[in-house]
Protein backbone atom coordinates (compact mmCIF):
# COMPACT_ATOMS: atom_id res chain seq x y z
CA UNK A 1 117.78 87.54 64.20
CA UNK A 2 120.14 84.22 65.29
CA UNK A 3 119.64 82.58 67.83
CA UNK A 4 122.47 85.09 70.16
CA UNK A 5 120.25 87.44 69.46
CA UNK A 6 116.69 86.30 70.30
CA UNK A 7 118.68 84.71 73.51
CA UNK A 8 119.67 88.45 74.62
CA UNK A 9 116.22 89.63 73.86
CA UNK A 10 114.83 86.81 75.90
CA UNK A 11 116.61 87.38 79.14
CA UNK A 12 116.32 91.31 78.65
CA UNK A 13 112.43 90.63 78.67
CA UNK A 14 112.81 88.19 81.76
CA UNK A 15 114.72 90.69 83.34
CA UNK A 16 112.68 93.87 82.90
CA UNK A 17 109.05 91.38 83.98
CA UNK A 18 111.21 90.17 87.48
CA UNK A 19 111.91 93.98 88.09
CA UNK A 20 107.91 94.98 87.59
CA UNK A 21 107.42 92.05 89.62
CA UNK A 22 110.18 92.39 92.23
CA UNK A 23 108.82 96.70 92.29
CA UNK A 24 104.61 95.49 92.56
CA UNK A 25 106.03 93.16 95.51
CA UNK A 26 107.55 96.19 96.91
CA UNK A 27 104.44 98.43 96.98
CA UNK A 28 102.53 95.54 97.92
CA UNK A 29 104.49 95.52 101.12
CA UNK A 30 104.16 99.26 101.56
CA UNK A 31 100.53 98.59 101.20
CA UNK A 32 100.70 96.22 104.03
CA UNK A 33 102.75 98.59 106.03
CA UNK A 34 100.89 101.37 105.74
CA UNK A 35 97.38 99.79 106.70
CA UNK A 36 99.04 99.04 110.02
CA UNK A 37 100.94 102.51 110.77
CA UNK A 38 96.84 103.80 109.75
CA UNK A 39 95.50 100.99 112.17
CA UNK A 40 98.26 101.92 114.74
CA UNK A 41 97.58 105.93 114.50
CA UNK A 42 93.84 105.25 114.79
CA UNK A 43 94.69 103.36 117.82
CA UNK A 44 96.53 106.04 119.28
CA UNK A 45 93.52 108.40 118.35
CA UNK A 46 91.54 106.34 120.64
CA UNK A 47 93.49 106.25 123.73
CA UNK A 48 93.88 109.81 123.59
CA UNK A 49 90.49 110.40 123.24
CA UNK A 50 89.81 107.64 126.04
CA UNK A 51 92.19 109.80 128.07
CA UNK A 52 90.42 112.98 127.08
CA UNK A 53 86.26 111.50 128.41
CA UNK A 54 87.85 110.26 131.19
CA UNK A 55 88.60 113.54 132.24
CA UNK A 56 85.61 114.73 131.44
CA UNK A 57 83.34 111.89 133.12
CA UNK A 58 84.96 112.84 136.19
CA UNK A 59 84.81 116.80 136.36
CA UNK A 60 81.28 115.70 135.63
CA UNK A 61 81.14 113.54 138.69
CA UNK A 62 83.16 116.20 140.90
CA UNK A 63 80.24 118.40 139.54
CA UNK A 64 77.17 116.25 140.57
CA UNK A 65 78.31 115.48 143.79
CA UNK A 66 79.05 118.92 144.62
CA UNK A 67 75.94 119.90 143.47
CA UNK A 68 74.06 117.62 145.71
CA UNK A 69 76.14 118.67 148.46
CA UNK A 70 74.75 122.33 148.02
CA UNK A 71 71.13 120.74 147.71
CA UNK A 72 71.91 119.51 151.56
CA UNK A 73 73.49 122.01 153.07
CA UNK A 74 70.43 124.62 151.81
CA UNK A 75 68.30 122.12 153.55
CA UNK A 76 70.13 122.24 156.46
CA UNK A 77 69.67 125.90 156.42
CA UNK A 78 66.16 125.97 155.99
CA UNK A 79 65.20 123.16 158.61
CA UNK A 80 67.99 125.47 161.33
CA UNK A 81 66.24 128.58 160.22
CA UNK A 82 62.68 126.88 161.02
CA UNK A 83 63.73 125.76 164.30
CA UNK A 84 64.91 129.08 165.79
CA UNK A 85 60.88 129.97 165.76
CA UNK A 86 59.71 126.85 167.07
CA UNK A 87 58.05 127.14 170.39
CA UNK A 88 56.26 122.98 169.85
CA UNK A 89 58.11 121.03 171.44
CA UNK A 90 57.75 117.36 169.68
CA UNK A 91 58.19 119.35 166.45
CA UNK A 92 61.59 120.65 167.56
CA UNK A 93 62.41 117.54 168.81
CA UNK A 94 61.30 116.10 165.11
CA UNK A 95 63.18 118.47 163.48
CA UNK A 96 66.22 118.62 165.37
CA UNK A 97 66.18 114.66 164.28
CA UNK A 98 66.00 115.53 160.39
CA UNK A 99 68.74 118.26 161.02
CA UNK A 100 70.89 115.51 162.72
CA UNK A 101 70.08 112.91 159.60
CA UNK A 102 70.93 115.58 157.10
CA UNK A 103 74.63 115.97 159.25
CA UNK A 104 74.92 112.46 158.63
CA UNK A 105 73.90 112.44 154.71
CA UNK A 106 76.52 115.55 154.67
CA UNK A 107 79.25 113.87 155.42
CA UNK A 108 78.70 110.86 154.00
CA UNK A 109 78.63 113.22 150.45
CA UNK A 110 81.48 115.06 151.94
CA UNK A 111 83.70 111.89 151.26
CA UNK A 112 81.90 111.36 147.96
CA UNK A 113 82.73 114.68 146.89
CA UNK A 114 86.30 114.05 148.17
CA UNK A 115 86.48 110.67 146.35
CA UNK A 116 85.46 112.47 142.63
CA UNK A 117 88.21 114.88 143.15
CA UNK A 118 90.75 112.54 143.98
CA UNK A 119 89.57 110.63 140.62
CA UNK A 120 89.13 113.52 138.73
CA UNK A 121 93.02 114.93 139.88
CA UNK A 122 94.32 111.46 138.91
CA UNK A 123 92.77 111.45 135.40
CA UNK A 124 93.67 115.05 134.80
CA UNK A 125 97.47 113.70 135.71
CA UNK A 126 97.49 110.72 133.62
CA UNK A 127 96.25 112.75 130.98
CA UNK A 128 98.96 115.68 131.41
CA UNK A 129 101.27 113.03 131.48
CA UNK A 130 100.64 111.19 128.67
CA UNK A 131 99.17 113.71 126.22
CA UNK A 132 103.32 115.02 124.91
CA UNK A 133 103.66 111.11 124.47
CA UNK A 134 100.77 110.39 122.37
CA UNK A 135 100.81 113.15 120.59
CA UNK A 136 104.91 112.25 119.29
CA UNK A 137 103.84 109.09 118.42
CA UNK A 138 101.00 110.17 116.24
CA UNK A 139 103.08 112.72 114.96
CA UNK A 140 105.97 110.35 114.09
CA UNK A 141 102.92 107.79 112.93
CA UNK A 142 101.78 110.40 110.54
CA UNK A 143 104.93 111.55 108.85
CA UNK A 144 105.93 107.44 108.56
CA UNK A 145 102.02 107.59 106.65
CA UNK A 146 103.61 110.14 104.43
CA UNK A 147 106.90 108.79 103.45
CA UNK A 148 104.78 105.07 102.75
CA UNK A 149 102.30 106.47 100.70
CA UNK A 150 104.95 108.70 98.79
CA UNK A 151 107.30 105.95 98.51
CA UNK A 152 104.49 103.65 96.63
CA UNK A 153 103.55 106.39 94.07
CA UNK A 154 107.39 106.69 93.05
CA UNK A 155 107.66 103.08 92.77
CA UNK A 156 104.18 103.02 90.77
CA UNK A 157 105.87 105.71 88.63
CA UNK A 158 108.56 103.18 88.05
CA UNK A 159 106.62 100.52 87.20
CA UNK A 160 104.95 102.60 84.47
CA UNK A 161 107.82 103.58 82.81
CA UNK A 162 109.37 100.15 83.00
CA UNK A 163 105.69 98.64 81.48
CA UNK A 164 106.56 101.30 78.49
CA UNK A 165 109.26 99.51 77.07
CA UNK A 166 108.06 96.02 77.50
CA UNK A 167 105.99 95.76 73.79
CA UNK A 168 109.22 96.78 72.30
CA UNK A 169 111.39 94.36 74.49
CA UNK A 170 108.73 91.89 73.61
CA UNK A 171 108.98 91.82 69.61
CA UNK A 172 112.39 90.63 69.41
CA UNK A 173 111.86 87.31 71.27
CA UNK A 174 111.07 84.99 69.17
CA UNK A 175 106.61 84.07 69.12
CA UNK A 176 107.59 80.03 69.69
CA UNK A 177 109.59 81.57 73.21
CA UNK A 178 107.12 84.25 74.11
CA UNK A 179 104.28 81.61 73.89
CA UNK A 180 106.11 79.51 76.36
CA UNK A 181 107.62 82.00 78.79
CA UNK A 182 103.82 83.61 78.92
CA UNK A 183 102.50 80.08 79.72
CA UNK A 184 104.79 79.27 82.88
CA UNK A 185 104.53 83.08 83.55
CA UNK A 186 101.07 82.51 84.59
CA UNK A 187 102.34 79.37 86.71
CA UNK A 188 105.42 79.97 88.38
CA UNK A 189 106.82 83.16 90.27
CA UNK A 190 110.54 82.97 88.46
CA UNK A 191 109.36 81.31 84.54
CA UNK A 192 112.98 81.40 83.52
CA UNK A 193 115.68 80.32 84.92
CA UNK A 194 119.61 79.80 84.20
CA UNK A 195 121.31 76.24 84.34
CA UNK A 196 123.62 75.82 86.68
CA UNK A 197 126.36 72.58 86.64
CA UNK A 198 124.30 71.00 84.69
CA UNK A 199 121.05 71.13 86.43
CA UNK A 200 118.08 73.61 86.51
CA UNK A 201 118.52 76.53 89.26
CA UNK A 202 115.33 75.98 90.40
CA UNK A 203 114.22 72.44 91.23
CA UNK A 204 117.74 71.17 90.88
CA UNK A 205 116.95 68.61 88.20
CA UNK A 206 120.04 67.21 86.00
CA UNK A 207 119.17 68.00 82.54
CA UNK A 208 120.11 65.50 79.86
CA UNK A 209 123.31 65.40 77.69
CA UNK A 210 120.75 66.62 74.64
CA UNK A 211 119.45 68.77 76.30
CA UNK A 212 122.99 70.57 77.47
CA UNK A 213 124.05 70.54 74.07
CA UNK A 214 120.78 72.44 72.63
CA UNK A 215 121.21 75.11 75.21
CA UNK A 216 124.75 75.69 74.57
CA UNK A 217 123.81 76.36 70.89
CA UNK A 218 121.30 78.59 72.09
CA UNK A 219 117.82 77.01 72.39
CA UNK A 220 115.51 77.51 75.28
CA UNK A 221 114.98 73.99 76.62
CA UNK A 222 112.13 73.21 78.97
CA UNK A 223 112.66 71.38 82.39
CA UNK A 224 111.55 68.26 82.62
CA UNK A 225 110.30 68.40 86.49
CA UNK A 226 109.42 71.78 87.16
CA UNK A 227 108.87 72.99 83.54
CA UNK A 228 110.57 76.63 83.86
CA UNK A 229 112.43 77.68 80.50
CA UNK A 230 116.22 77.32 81.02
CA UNK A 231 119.39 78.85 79.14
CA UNK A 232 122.37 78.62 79.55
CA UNK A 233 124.86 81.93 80.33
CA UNK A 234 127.07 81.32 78.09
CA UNK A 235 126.22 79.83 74.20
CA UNK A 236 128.79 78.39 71.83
């Protein structure tokens, strides 16, 4: 194989390695995505299930109130029924004065039982209100879910296939290259990069007259500053 050749098969493999890479970065941002749209969904969750007790504490509120409402008025009842056969005197008097403090405990939970259903209505409103709205955005939240997750396993899919022909891609490049593009693999994001007017692409750094004449006959030259592997486009 001259060196034409092993140049192709050298940028074919450096091509084929920044599309895995480029497609992992891809998931690994649908990753990121879709551990907020879960975060985001569970939060929703919540205030609709906020929305939901609130509800609930307060029928069971309405409920307690109005059940100690009934406790006074069948005392009232009983202490008025008591009376009517009362012929004492200082024990009508004393229980015409409980009568009169149970009037007062009445409608002081009168206004209590007032003030739970005026809670209770406005939670039951918020809630009507805002349950079509939650539930949309979970709804839209969970199909978004979908698409993310379905979108990653496509792109894993494509990875796979792409990871397939890399051993093959991989025998034609010379070992002496492979060694070196697998070292700065491991150090840099972009291991290979093209000279451009005389410098490398990457940290800018003019290369040396030898060094522009090996790569236009075809050798992989290494960058003096940053290292990387450069080539030219075009060989002579």
């Amino acid at each position: 194989m001259n060196k034409s050749q092993s140049f192709n098969a050298l940028i074919d493999l450096v091509q084929l390695d920044t599309s895995i890479q480029a497609q992992q970065e891809n998931i690994d941002r649908l990753f990121v995505q879709e551990q907020q749209l879960e975060k985001q969904k569970q939060m929703l969750e919540k205030a609709l299930s906020e929305l939901k007790n609130a509800v609930l504490i307060a029928k069971e509120q309405v409920d307690a109130v109005e059940l100690d409402m009934q406790v006074l008025d069948e005392q009232e009842k009983g202490k008025k029924k008591y009376i009517d056969g009362l012929t004492d005197y200082k024990e009508y008097k004393s229980l015409q004065a409980e009568i009169e403090h149970l009037h007062e405990d009445q409608r002081k939970q009168e206004q209590m039982v007032i003030d739970a259903w005026n809670v209770f209505e406005f939670a039951e409103n918020k809630y009507v209100q805002q349950l079509p709205v939650i539930q949309e955005k979970i709804e839209k939240t969970v199909k978004d879910l979908e698409k993310c997750k379905q979108d990653q396993e496509l792109i894993k899919e494509q990875i796979n296939q792409q990871k397939q022909q890399r051993p093959t891609k991989e025998a034609l490049v010379p070992k002496d290259w492979m060694e070196k593009y697998i070292l700065m693999q491991s150090r840099v994001k972009n291991p290979v990069v093209s000279i451009e007017l005389n410098s490398c692409a990457a940290c800018f750094y003019h290369l040396t007259s030898t060094d522009l004449q090996s790569a236009k006959k075809g050798s992989l030259i290494q960058c003096k500053n940053c290292f990387r592997l450069l080539y030219l486009d075009q060989i002579t």
